[in-house]
N, C-alpha and C. Protein backbone atom coordinates (compact mmCIF):
# COMPACT_ATOMS: atom_id res chain seq x y z
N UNK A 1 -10.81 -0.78 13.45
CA UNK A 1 -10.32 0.57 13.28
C UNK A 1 -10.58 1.01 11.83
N UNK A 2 -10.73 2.41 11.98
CA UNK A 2 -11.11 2.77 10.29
C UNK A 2 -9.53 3.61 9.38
N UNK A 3 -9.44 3.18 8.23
CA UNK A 3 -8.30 3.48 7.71
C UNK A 3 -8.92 4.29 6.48
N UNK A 4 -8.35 5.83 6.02
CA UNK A 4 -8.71 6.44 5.23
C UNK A 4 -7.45 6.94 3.97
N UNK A 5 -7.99 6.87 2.89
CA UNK A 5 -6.67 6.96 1.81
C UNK A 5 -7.54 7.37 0.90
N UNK A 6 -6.84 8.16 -0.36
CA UNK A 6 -7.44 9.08 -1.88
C UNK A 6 -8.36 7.69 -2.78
N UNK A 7 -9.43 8.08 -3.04
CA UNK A 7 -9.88 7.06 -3.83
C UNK A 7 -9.14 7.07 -5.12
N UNK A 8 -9.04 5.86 -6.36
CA UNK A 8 -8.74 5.38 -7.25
C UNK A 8 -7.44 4.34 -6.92
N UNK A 9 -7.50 3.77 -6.01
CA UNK A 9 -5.92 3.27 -5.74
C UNK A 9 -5.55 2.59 -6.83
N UNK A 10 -3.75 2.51 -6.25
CA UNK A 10 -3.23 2.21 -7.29
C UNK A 10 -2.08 1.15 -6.30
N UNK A 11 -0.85 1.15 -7.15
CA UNK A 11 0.15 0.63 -6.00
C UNK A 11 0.32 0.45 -4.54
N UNK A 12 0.79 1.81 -4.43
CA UNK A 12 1.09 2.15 -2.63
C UNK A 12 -0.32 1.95 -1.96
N UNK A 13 -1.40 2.63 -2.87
CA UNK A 13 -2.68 2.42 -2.13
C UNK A 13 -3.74 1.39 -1.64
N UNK A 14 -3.10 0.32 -2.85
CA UNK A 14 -3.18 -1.56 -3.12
C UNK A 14 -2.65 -1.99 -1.49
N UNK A 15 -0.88 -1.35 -1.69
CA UNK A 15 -0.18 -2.55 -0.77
C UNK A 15 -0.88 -2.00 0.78
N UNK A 16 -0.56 -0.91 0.68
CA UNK A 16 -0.85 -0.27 2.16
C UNK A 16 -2.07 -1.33 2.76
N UNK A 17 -3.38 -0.96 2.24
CA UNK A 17 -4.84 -1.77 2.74
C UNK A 17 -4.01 -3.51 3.05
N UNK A 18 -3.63 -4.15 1.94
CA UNK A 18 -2.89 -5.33 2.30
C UNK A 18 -2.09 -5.66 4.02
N UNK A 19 -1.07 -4.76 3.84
CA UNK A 19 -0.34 -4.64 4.70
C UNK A 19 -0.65 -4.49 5.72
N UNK A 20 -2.08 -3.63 6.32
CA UNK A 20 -2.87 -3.60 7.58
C UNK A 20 -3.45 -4.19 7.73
N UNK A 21 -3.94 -4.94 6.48
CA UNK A 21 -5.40 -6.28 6.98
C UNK A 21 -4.09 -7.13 7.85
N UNK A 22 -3.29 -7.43 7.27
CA UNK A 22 -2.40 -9.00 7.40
C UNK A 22 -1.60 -8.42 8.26
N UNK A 23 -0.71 -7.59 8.69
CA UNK A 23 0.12 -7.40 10.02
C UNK A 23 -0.14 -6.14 10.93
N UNK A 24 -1.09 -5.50 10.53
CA UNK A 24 -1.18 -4.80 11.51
C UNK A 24 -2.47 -4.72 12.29
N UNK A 25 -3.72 -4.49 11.18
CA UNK A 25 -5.57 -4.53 12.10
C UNK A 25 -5.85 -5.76 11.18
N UNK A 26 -6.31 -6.72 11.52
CA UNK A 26 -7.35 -7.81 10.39
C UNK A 26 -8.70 -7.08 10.48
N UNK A 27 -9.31 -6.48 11.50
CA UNK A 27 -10.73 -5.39 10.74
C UNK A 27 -10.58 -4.94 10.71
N UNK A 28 -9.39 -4.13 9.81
CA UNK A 28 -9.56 -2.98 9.81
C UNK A 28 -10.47 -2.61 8.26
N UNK A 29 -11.07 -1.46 8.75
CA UNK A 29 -12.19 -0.69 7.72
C UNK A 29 -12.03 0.55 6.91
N UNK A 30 -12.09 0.08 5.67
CA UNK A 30 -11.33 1.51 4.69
C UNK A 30 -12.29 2.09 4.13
N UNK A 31 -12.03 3.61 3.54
CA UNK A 31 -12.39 4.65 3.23
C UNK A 31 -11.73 5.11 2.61
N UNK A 32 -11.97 5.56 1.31
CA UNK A 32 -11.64 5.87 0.07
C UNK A 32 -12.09 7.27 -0.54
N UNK A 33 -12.01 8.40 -0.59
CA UNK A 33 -12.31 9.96 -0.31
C UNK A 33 -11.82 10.36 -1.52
N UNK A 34 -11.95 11.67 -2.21
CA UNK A 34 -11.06 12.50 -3.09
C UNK A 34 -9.88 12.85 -2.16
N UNK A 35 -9.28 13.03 -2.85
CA UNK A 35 -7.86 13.90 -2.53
C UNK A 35 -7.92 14.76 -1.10
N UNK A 36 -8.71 15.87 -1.69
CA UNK A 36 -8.76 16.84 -0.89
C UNK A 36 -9.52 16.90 0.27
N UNK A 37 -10.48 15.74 0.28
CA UNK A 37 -11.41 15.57 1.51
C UNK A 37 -10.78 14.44 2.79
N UNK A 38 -9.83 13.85 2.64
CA UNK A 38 -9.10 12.87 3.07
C UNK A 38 -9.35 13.07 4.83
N UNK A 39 -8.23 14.17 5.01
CA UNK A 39 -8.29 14.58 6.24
C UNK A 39 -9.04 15.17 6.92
N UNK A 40 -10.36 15.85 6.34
CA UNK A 40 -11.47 16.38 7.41
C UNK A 40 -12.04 14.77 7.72
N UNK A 41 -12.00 14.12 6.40
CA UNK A 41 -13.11 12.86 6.27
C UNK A 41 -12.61 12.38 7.65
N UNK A 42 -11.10 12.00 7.83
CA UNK A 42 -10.46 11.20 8.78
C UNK A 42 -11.04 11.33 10.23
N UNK A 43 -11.08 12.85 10.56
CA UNK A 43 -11.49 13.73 11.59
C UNK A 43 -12.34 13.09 12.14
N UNK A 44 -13.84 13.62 10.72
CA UNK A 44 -15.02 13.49 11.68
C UNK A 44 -15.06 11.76 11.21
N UNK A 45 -14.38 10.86 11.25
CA UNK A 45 -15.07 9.45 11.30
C UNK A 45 -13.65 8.74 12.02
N UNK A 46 -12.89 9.73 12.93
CA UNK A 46 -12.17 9.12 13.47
C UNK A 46 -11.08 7.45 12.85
N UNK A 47 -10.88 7.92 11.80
CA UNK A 47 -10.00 7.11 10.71
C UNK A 47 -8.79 7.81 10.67
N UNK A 48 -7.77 6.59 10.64
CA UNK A 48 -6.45 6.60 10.53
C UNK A 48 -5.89 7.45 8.78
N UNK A 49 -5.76 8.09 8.90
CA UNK A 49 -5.33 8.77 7.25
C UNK A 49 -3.87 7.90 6.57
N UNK A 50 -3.90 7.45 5.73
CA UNK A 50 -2.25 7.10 4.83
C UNK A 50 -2.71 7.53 3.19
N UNK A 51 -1.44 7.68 2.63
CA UNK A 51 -1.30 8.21 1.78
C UNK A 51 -2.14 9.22 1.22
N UNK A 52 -2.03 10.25 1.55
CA UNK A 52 -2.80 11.09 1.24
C UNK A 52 -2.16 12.86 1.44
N UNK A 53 -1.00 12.74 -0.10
CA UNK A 53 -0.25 13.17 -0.53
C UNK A 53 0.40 14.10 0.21
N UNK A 54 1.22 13.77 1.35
CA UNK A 54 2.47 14.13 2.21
C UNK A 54 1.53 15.31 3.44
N UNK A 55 -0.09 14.40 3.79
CA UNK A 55 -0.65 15.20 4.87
C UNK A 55 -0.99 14.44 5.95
N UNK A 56 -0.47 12.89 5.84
CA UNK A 56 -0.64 12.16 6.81
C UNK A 56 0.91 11.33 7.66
N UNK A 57 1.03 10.98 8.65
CA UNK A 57 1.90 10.64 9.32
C UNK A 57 2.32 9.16 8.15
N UNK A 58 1.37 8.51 7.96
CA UNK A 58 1.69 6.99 7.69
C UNK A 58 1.36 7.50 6.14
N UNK A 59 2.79 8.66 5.06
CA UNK A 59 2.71 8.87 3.85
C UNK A 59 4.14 9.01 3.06
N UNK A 60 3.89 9.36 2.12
CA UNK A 60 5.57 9.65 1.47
C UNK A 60 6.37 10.78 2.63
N UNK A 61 7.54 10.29 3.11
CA UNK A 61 8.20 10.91 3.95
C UNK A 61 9.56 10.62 4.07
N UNK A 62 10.19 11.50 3.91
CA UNK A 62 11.93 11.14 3.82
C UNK A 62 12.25 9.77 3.33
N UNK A 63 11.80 9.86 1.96
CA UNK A 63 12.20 9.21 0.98
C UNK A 63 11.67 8.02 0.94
N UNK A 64 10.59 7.90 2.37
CA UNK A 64 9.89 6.45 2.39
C UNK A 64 8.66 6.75 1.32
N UNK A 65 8.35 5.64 0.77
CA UNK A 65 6.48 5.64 0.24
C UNK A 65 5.56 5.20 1.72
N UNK A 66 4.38 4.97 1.09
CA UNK A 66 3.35 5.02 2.77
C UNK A 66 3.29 4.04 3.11
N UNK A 67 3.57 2.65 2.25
CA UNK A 67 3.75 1.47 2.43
C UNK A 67 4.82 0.94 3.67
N UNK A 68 6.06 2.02 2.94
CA UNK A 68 7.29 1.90 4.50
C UNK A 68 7.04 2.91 5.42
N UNK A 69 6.19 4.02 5.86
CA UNK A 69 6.02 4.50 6.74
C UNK A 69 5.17 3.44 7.70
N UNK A 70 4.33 2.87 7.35
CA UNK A 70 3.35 1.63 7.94
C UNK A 70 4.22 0.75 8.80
N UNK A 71 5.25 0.26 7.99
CA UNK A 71 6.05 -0.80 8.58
C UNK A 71 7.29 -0.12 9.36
N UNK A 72 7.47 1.15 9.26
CA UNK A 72 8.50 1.85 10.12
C UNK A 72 7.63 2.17 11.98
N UNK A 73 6.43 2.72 11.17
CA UNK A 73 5.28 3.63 12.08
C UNK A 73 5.10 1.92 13.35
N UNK A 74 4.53 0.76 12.72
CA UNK A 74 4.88 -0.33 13.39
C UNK A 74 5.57 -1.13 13.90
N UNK A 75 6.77 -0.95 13.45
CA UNK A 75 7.81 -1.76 13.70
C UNK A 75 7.91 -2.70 13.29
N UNK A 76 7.37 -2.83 12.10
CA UNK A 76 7.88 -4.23 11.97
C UNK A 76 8.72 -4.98 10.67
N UNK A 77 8.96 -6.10 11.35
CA UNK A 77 10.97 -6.26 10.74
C UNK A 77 10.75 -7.49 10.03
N UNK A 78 9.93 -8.42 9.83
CA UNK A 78 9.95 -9.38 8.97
C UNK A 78 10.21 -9.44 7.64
N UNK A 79 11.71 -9.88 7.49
CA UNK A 79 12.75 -9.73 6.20
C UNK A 79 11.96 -9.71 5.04
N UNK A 80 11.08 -10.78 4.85
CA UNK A 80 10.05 -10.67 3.24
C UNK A 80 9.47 -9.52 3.29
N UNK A 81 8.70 -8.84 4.50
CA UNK A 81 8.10 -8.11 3.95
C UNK A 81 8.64 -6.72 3.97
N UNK A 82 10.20 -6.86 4.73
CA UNK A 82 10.76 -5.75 3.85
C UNK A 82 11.23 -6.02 2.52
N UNK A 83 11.20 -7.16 1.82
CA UNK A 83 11.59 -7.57 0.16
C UNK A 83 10.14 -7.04 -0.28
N UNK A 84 9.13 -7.28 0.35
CA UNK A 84 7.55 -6.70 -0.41
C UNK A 84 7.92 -4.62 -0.39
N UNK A 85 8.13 -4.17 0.91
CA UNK A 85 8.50 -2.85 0.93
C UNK A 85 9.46 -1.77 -0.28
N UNK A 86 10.41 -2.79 -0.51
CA UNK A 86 11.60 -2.76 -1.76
C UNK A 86 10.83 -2.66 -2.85
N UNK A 87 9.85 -3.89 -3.77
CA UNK A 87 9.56 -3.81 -4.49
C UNK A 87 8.54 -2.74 -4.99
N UNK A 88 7.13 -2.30 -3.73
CA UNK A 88 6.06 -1.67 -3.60
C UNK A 88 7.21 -0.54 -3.33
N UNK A 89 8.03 0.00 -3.49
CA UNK A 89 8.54 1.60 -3.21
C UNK A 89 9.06 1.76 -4.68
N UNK A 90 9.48 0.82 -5.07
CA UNK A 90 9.91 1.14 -6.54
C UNK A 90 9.13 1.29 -7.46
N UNK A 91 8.00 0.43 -7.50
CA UNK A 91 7.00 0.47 -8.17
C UNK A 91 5.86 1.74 -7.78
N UNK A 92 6.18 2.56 -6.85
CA UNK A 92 5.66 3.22 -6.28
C UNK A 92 5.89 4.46 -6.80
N UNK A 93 7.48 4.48 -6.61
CA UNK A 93 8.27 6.14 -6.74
C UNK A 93 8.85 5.82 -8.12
N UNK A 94 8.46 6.46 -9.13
CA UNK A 94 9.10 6.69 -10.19
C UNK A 94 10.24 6.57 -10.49
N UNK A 95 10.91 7.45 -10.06
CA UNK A 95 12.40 7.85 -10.16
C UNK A 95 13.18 6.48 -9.46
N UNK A 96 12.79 5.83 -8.45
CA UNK A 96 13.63 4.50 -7.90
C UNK A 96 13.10 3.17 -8.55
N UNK A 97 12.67 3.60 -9.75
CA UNK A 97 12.05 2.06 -10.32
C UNK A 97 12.93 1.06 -10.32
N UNK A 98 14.51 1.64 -10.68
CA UNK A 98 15.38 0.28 -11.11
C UNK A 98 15.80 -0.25 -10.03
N UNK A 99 15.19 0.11 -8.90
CA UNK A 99 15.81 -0.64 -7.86
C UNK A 99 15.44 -2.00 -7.53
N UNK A 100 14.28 -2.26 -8.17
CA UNK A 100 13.94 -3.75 -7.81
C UNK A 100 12.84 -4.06 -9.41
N UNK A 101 13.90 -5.17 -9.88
CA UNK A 101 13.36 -5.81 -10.60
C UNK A 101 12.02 -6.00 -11.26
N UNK A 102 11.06 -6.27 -10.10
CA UNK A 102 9.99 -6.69 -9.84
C UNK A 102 8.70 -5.64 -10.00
N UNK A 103 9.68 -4.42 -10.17
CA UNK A 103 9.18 -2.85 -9.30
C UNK A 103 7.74 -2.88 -10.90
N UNK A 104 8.27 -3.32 -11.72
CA UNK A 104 8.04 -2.49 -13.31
C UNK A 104 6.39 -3.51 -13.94
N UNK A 105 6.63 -4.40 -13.18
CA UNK A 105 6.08 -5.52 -12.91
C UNK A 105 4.89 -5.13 -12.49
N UNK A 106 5.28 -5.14 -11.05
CA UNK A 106 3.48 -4.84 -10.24
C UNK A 106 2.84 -3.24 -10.53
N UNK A 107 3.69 -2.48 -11.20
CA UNK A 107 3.40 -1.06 -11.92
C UNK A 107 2.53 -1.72 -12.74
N UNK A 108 2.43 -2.47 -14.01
CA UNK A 108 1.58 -2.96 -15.16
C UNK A 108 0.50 -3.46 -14.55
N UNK A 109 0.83 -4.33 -13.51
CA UNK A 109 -0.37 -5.04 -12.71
C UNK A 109 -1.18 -4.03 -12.11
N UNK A 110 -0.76 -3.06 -11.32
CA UNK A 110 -1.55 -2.73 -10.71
C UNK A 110 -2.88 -1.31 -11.93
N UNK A 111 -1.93 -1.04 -12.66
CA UNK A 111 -2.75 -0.47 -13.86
C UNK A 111 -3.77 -1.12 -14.79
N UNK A 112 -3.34 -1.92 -14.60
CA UNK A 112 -4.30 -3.27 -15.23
C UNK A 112 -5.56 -2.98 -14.52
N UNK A 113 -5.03 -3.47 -13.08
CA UNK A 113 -6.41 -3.65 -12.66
C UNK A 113 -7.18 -2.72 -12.44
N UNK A 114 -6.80 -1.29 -12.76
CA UNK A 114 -7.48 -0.04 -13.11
C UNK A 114 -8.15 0.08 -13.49
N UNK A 115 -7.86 -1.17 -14.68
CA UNK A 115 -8.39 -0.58 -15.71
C UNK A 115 -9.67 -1.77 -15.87
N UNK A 116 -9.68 -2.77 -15.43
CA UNK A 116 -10.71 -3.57 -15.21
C UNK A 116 -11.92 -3.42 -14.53
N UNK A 117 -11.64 -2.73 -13.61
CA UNK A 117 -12.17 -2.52 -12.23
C UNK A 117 -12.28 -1.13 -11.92
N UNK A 118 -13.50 -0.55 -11.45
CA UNK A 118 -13.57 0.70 -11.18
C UNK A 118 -13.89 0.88 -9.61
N UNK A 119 -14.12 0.14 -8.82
CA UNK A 119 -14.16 0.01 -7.50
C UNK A 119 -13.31 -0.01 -6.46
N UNK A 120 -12.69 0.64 -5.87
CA UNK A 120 -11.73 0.66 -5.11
C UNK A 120 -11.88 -0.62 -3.93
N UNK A 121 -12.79 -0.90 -3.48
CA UNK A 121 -13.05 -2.49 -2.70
C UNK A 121 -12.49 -3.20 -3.80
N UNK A 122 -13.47 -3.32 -4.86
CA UNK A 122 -13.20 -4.57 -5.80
C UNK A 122 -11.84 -5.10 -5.87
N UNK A 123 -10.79 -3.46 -6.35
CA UNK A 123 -9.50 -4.12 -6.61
C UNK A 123 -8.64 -4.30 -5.28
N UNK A 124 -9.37 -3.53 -4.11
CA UNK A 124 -8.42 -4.39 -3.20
C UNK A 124 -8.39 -5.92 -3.01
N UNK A 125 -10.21 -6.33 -3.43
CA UNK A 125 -10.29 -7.96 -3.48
C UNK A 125 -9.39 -8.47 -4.07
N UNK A 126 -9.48 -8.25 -5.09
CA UNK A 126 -8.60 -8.90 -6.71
C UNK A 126 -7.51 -8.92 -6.40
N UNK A 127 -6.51 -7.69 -6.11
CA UNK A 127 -5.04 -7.54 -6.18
C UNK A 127 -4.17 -7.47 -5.03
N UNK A 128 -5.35 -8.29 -3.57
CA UNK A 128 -4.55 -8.54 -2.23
C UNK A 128 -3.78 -10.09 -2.24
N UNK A 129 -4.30 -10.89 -3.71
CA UNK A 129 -3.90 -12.34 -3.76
C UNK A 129 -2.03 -12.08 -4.37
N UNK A 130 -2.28 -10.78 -5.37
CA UNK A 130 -0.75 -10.13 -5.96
C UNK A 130 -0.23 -10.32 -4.81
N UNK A 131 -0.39 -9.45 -3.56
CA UNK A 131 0.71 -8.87 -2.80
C UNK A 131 0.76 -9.94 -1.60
N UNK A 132 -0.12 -11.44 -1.67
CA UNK A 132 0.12 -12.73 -0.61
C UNK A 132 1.01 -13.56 -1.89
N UNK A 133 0.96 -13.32 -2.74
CA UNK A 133 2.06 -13.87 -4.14
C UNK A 133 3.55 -13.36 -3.59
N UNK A 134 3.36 -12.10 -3.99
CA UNK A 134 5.07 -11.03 -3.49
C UNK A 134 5.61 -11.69 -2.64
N UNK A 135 4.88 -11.35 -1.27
CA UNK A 135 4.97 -12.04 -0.05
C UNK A 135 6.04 -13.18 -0.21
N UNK A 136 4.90 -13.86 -0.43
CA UNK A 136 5.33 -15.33 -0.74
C UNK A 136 7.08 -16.11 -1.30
N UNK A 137 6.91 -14.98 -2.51
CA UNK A 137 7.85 -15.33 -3.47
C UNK A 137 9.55 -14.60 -2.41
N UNK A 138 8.98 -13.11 -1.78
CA UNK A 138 10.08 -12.28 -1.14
C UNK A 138 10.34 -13.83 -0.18
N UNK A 139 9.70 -14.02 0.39
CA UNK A 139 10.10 -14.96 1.43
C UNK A 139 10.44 -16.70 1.15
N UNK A 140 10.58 -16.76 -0.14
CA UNK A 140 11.27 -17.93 -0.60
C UNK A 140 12.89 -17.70 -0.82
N UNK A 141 12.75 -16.22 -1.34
CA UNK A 141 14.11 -15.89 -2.09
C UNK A 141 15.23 -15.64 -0.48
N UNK A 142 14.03 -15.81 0.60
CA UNK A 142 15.08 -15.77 1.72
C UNK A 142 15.32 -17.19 2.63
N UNK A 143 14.54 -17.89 1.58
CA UNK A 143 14.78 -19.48 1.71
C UNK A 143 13.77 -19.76 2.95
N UNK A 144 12.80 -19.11 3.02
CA UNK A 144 11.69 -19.34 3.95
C UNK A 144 10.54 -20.16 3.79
């Protein structure tokens, strides 16, 4: 399936691709657009649209980021990776940074790799090992 989102990702746009390879499509195939071309792009190539600033179903929406629309839109309930959801919304939404520790954290990281990397593939390569880390760590702290 093809998945379409704003090129330059960053956070939400990091975890999201993560989050569909590993629980929701493993092929799934992304597309990376300006802003404003998102949703015709989606159209004619029959791609799933997320984040792509409050014009897609799976985006910021009643107070979710697109990361928890994904896992709402799916259903799915696996406790770590609502501890990954917590952290990727804080680090996401400005204003709820202090809600998780961790939030301020993968904000630096994921700017980092901005700034290393100008490829939107590239840094999903690089910074999908971050969010099997998160993962990881959310699901220790639940003694898993």
């Amino acid at each position: 399936m093809k998945w379409i989102t704003r090129e330059h990702v960053h956070v939400d746009r990091v975890a999201c691709p993560w989050l569909i390879k590993r629980f929701v499509d493993a092929d799934a195939e992304f597309i990376f657009a300006p802003p404003d071309e998102v949703m015709d792009r989606a159209k004619r190539e029959g791609a799933t649209p997320f984040d792509a600033r409050g014009q897609a179903e799976l985006d910021h929406h009643e107070g979710r980021c697109s990361f928890e629309s994904i896992i709402k839109k799916y259903e799915l309930t696996d406790p770590a990776l609502l501890g990954v959801a917590k952290v990727v919304h804080a680090a996401d939404v400005r204003e709820d940074r202090a809600t998780a520790p961790e939030a301020d954290g993968l904000e630096a990281i994921a700017r980092g790799f901005g700034l290393i990397y100008s490829d939107d593939f590239e840094i999903l390569e690089k910074q999908f090992p971050v969010y099997d880390a998160l993962y990881a760590y959310c699901k220790s702290k639940l003694g898993q």
